[in-house]
PDB file of N, CA and C in Angstrom:
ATOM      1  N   UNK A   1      31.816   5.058   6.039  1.00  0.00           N
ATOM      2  CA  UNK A   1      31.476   4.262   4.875  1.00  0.00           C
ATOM      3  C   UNK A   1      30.525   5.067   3.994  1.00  0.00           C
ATOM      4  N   UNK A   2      30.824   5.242   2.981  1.00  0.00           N
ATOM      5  CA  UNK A   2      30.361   6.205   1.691  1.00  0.00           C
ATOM      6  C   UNK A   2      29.523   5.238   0.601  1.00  0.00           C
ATOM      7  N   UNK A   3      28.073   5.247   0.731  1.00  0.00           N
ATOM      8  CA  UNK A   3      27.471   4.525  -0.527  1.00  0.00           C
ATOM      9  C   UNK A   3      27.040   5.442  -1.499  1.00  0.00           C
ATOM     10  N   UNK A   4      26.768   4.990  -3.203  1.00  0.00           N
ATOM     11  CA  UNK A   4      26.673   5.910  -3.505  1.00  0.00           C
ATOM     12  C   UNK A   4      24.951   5.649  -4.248  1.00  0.00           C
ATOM     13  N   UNK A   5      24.821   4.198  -3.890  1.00  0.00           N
ATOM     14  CA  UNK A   5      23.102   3.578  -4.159  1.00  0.00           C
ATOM     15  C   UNK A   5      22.373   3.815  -3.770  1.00  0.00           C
ATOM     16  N   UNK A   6      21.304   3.828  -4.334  1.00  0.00           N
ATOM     17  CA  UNK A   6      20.101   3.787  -3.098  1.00  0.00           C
ATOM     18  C   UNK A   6      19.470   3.176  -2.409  1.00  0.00           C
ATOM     19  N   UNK A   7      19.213   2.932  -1.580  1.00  0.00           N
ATOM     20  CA  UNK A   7      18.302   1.530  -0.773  1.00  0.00           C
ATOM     21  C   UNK A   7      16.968   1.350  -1.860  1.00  0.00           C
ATOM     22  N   UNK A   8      16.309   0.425  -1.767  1.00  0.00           N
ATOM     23  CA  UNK A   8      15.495   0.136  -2.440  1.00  0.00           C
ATOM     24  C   UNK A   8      14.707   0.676  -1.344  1.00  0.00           C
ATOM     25  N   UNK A   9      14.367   0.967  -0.212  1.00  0.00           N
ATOM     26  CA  UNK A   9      13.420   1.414   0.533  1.00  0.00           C
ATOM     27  C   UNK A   9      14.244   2.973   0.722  1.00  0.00           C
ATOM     28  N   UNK A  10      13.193   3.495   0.180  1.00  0.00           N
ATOM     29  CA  UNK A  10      13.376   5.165  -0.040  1.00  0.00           C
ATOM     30  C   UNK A  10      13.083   5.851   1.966  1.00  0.00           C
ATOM     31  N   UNK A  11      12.815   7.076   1.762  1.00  0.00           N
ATOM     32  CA  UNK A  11      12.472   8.019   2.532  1.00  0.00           C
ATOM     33  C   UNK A  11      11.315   7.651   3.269  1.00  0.00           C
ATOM     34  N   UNK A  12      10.513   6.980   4.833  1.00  0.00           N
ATOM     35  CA  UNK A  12       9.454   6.838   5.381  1.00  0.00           C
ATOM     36  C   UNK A  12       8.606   7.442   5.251  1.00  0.00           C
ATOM     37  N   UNK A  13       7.229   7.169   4.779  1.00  0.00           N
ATOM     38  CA  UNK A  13       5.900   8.072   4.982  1.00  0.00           C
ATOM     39  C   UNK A  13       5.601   7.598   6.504  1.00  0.00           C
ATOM     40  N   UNK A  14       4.685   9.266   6.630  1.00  0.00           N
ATOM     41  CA  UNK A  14       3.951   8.453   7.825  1.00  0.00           C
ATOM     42  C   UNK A  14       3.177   7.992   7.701  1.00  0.00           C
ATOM     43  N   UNK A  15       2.290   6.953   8.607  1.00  0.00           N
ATOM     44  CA  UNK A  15       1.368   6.419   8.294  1.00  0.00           C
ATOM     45  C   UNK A  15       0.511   5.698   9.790  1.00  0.00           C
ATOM     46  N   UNK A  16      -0.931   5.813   9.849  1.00  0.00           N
ATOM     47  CA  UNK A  16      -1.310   4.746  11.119  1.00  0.00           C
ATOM     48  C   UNK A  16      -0.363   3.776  11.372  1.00  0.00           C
ATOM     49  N   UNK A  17      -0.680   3.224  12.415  1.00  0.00           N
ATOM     50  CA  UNK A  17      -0.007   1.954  12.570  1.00  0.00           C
ATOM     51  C   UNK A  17      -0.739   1.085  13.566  1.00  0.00           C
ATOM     52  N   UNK A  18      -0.899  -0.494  13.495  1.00  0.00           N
ATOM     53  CA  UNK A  18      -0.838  -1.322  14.696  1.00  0.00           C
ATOM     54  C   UNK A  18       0.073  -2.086  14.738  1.00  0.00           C
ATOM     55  N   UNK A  19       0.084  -2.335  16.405  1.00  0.00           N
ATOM     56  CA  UNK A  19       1.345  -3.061  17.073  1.00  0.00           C
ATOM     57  C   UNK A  19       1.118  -4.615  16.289  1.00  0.00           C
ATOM     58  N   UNK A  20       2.321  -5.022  15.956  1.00  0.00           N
ATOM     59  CA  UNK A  20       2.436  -6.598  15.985  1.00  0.00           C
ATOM     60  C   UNK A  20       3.610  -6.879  16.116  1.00  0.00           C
ATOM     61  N   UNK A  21       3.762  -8.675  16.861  1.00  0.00           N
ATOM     62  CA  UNK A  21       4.919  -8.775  17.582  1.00  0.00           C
ATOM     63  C   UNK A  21       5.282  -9.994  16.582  1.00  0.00           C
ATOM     64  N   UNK A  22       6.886 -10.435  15.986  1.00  0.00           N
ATOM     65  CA  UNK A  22       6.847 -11.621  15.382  1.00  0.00           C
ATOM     66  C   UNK A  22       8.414 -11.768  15.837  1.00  0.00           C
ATOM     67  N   UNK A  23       8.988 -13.070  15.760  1.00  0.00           N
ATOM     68  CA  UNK A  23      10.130 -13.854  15.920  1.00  0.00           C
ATOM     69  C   UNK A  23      11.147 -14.122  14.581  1.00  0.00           C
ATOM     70  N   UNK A  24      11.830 -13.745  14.955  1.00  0.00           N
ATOM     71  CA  UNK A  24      13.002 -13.960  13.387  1.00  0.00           C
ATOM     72  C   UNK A  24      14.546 -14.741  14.433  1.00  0.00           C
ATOM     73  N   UNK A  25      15.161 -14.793  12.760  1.00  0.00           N
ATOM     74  CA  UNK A  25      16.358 -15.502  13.402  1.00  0.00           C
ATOM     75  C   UNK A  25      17.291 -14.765  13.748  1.00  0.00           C
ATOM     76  N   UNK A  26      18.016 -14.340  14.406  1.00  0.00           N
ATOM     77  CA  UNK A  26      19.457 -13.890  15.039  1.00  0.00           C
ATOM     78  C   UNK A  26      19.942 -13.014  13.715  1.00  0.00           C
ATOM     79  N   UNK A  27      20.435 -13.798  12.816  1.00  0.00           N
ATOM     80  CA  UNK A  27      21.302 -13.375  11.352  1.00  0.00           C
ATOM     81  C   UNK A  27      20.116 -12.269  10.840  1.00  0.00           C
ATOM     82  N   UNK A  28      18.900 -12.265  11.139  1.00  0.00           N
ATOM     83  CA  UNK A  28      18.066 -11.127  10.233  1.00  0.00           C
ATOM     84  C   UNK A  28      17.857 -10.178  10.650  1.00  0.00           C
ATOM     85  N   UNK A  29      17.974 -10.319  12.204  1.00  0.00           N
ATOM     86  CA  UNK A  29      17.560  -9.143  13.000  1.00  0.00           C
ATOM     87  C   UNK A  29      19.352  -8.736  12.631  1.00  0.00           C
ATOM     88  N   UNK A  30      20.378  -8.784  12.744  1.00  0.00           N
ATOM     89  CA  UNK A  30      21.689  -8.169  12.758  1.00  0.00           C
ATOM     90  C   UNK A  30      21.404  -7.834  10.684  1.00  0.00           C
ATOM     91  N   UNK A  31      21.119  -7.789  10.077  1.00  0.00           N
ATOM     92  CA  UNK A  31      20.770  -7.543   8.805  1.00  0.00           C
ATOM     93  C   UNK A  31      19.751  -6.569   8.770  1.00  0.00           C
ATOM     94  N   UNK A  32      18.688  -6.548   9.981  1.00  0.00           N
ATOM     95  CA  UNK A  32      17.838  -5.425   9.702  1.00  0.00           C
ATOM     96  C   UNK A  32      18.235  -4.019  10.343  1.00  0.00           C
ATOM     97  N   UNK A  33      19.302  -4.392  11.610  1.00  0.00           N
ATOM     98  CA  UNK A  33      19.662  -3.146  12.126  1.00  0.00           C
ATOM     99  C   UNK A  33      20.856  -2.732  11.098  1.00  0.00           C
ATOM    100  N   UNK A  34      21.539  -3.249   9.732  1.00  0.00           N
ATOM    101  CA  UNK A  34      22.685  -3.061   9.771  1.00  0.00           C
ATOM    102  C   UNK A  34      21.825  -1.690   8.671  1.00  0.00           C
ATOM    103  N   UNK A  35      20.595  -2.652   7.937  1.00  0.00           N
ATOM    104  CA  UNK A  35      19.846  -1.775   7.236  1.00  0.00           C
ATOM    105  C   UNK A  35      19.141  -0.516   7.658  1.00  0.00           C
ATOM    106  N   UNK A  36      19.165  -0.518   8.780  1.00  0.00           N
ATOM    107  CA  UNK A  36      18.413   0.718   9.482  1.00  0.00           C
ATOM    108  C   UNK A  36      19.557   1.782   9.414  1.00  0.00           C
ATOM    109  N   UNK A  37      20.509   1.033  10.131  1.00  0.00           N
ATOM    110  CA  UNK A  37      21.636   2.034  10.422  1.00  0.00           C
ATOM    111  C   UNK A  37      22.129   2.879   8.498  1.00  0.00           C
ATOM    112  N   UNK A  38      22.269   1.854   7.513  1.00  0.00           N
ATOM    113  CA  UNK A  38      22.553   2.611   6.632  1.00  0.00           C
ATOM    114  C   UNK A  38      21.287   3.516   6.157  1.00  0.00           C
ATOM    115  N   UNK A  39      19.798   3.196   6.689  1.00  0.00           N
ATOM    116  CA  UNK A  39      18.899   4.222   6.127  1.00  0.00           C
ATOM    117  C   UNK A  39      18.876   5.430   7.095  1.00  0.00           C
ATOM    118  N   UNK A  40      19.299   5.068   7.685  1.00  0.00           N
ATOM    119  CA  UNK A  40      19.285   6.374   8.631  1.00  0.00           C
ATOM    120  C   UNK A  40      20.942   7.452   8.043  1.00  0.00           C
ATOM    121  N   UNK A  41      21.690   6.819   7.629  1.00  0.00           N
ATOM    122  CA  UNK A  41      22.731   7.528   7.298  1.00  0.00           C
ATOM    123  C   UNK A  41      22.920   8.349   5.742  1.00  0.00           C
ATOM    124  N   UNK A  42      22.001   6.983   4.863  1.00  0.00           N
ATOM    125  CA  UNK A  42      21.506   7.721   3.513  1.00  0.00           C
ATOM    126  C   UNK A  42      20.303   9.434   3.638  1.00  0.00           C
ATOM    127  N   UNK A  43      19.356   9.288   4.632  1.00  0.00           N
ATOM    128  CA  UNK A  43      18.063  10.003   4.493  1.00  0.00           C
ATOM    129  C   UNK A  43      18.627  11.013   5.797  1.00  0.00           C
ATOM    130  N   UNK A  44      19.263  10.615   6.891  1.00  0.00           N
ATOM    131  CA  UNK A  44      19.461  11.450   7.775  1.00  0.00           C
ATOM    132  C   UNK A  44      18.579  11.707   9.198  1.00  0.00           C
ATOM    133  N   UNK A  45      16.926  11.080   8.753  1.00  0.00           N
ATOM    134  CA  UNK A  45      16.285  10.147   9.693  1.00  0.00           C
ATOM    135  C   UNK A  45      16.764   9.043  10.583  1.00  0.00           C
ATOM    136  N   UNK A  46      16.810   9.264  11.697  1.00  0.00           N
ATOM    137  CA  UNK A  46      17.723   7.889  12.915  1.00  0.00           C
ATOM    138  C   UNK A  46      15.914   7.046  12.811  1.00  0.00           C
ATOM    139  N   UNK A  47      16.061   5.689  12.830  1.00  0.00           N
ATOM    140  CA  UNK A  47      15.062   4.968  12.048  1.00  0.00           C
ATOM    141  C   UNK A  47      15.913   3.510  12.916  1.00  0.00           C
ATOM    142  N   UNK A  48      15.174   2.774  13.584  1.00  0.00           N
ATOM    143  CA  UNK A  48      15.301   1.561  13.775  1.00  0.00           C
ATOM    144  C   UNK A  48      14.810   0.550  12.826  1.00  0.00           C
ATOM    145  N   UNK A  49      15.410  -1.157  13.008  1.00  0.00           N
ATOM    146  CA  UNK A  49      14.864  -2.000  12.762  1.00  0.00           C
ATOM    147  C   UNK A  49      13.159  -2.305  12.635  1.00  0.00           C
ATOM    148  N   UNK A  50      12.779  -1.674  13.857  1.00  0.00           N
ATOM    149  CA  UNK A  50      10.954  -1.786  13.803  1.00  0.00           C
ATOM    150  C   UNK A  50      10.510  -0.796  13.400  1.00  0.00           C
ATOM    151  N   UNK A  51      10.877   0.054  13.106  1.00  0.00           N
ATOM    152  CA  UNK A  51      10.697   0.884  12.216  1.00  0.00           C
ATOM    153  C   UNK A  51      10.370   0.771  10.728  1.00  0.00           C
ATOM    154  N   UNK A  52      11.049  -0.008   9.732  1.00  0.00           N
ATOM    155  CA  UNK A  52      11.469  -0.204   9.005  1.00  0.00           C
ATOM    156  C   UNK A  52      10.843  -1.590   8.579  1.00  0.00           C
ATOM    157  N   UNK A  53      10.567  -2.157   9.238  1.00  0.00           N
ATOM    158  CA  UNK A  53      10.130  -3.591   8.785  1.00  0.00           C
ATOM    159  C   UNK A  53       8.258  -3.308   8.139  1.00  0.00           C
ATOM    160  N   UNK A  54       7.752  -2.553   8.776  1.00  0.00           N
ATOM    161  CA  UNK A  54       6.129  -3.117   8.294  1.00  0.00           C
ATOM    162  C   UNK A  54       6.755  -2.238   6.393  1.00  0.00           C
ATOM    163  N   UNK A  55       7.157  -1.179   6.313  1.00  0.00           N
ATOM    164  CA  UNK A  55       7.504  -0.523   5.182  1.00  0.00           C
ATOM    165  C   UNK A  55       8.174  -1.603   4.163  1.00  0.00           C
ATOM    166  N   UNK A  56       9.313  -2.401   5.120  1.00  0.00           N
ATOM    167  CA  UNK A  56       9.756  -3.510   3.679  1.00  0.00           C
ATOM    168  C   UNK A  56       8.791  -4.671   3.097  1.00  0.00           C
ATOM    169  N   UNK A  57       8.157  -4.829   4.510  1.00  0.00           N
ATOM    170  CA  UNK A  57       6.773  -5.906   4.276  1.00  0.00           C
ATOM    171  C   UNK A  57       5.844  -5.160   2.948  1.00  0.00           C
ATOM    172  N   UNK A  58       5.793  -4.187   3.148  1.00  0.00           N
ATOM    173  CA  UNK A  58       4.502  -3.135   2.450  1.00  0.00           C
ATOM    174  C   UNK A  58       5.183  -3.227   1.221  1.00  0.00           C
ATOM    175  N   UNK A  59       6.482  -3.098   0.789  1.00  0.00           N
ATOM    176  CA  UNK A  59       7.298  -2.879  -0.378  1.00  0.00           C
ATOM    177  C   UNK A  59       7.400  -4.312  -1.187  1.00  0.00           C
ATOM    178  N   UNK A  60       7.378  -5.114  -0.282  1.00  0.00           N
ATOM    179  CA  UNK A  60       7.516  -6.591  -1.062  1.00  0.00           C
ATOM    180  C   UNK A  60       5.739  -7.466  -1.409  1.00  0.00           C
ATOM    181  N   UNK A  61       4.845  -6.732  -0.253  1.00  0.00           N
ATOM    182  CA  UNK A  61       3.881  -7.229  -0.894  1.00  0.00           C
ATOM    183  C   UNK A  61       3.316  -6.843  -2.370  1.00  0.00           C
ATOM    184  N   UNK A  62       3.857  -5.344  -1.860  1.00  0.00           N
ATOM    185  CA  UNK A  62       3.688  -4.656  -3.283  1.00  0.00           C
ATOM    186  C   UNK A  62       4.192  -4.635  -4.774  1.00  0.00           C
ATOM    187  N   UNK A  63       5.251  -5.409  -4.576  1.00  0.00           N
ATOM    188  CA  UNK A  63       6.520  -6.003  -5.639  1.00  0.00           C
ATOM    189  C   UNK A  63       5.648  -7.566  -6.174  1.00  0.00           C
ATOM    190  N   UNK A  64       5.069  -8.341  -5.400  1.00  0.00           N
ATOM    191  CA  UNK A  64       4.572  -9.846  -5.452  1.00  0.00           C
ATOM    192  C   UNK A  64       3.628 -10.041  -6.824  1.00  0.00           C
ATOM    193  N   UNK A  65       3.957 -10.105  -7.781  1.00  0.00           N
ATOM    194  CA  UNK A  65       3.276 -10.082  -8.992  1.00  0.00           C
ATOM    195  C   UNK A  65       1.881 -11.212  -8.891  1.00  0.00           C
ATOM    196  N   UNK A  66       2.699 -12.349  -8.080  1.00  0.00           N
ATOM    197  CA  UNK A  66       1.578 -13.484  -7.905  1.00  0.00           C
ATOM    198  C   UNK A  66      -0.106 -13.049  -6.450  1.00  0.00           C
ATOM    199  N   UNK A  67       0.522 -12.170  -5.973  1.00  0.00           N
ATOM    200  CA  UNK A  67      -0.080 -11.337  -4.947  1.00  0.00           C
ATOM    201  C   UNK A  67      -1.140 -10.952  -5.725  1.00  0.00           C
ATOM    202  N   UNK A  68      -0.326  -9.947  -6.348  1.00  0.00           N
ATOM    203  CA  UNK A  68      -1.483  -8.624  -7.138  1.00  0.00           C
ATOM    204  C   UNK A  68      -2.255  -9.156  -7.901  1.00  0.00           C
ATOM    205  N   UNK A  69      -1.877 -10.660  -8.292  1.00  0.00           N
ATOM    206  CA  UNK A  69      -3.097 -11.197  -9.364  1.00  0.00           C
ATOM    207  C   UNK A  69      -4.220 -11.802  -8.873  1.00  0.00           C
ATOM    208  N   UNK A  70      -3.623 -12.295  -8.104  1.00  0.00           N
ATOM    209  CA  UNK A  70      -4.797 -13.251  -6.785  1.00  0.00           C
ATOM    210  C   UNK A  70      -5.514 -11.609  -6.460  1.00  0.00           C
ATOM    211  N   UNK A  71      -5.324 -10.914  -5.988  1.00  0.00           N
ATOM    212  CA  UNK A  71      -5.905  -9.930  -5.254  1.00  0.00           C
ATOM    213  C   UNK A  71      -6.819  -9.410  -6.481  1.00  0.00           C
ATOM    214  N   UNK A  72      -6.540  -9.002  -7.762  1.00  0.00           N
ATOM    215  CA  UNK A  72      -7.403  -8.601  -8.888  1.00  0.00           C
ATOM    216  C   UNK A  72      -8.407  -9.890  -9.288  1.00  0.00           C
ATOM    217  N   UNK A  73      -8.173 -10.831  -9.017  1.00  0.00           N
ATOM    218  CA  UNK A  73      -9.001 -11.903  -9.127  1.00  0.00           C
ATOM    219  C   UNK A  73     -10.454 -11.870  -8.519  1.00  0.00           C
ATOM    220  N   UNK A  74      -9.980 -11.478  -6.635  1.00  0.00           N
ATOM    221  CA  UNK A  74     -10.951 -12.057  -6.090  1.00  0.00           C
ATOM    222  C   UNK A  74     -11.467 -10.657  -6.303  1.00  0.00           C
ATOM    223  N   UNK A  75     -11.080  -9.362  -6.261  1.00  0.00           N
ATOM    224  CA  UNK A  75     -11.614  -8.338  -6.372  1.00  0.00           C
ATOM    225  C   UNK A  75     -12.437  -8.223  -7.380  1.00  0.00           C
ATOM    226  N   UNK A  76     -12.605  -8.718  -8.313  1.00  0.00           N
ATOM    227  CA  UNK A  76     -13.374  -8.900  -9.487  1.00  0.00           C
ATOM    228  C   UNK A  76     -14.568  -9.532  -9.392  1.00  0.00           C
ATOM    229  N   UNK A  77     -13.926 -10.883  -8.553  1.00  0.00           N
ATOM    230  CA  UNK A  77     -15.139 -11.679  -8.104  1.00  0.00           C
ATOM    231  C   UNK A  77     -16.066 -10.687  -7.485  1.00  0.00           C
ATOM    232  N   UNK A  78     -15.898 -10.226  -6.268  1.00  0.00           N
ATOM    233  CA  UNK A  78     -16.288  -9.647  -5.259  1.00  0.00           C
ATOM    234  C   UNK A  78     -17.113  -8.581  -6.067  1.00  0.00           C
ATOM    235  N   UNK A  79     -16.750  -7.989  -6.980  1.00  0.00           N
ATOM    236  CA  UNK A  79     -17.597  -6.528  -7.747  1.00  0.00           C
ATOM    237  C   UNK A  79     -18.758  -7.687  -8.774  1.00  0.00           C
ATOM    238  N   UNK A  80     -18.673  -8.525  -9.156  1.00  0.00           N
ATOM    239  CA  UNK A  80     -19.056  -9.710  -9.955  1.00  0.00           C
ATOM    240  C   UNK A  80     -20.780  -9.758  -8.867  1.00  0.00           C
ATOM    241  N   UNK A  81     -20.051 -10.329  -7.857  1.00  0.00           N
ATOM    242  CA  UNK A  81     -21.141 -11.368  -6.853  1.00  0.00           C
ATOM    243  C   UNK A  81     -21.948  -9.946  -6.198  1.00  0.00           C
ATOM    244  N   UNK A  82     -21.107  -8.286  -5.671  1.00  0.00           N
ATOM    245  CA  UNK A  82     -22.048  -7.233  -5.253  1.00  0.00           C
ATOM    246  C   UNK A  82     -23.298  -7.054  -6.355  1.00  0.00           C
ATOM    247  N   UNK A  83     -23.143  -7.188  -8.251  1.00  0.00           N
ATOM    248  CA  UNK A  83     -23.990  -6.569  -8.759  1.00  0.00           C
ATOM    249  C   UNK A  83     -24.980  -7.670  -8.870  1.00  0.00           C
ATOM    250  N   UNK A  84     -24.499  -9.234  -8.771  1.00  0.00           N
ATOM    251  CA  UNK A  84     -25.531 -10.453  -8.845  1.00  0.00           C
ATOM    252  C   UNK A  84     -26.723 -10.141  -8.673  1.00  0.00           C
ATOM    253  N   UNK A  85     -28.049 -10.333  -9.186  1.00  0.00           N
ATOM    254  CA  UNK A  85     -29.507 -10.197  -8.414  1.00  0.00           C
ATOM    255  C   UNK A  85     -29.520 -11.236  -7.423  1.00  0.00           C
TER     256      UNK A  85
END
């Protein structure tokens, strides 16, 4: 099977990591290996499902427009309330 797109999740950095364990449904986990398997065939990296998941997490928090505003919010606060007397 020949694609000629790109995944929206590019090439892996490395990066630290900690372990965390979570539960999904049947249909997502067969959707995340189907995605592994084609990132591993686009990049040439063999790359599992757990592999791959904290990176899409990281990609969608990073996409969350309503995220990034809340987060510039309180960050503001936070530089606001450090210079307070």
């Amino acid at each position: 099977m020949s694609t000629t797109k790109k995944l929206r999740l590019g090439p892996l950095p490395k990066t630290e990591s900690i372990k965390l364990t979570f539960v999904c449904p049947a249909s997502l986990k067969v959707d995340l290996d189907r995605y592994a398997s084609l990132h591993t065939q686009m990049y040439g990296e063999a790359v599992d499902a757990m592999t791959l998941i904290p990176h899409m997490l990281e990609a969608f928090i990073g996409r969350d427009r309503g995220f990034r505003s809340q987060s510039q919010v309180q960050q503001k606060r936070a530089a606001r309330d450090s210079t307070s007397p």
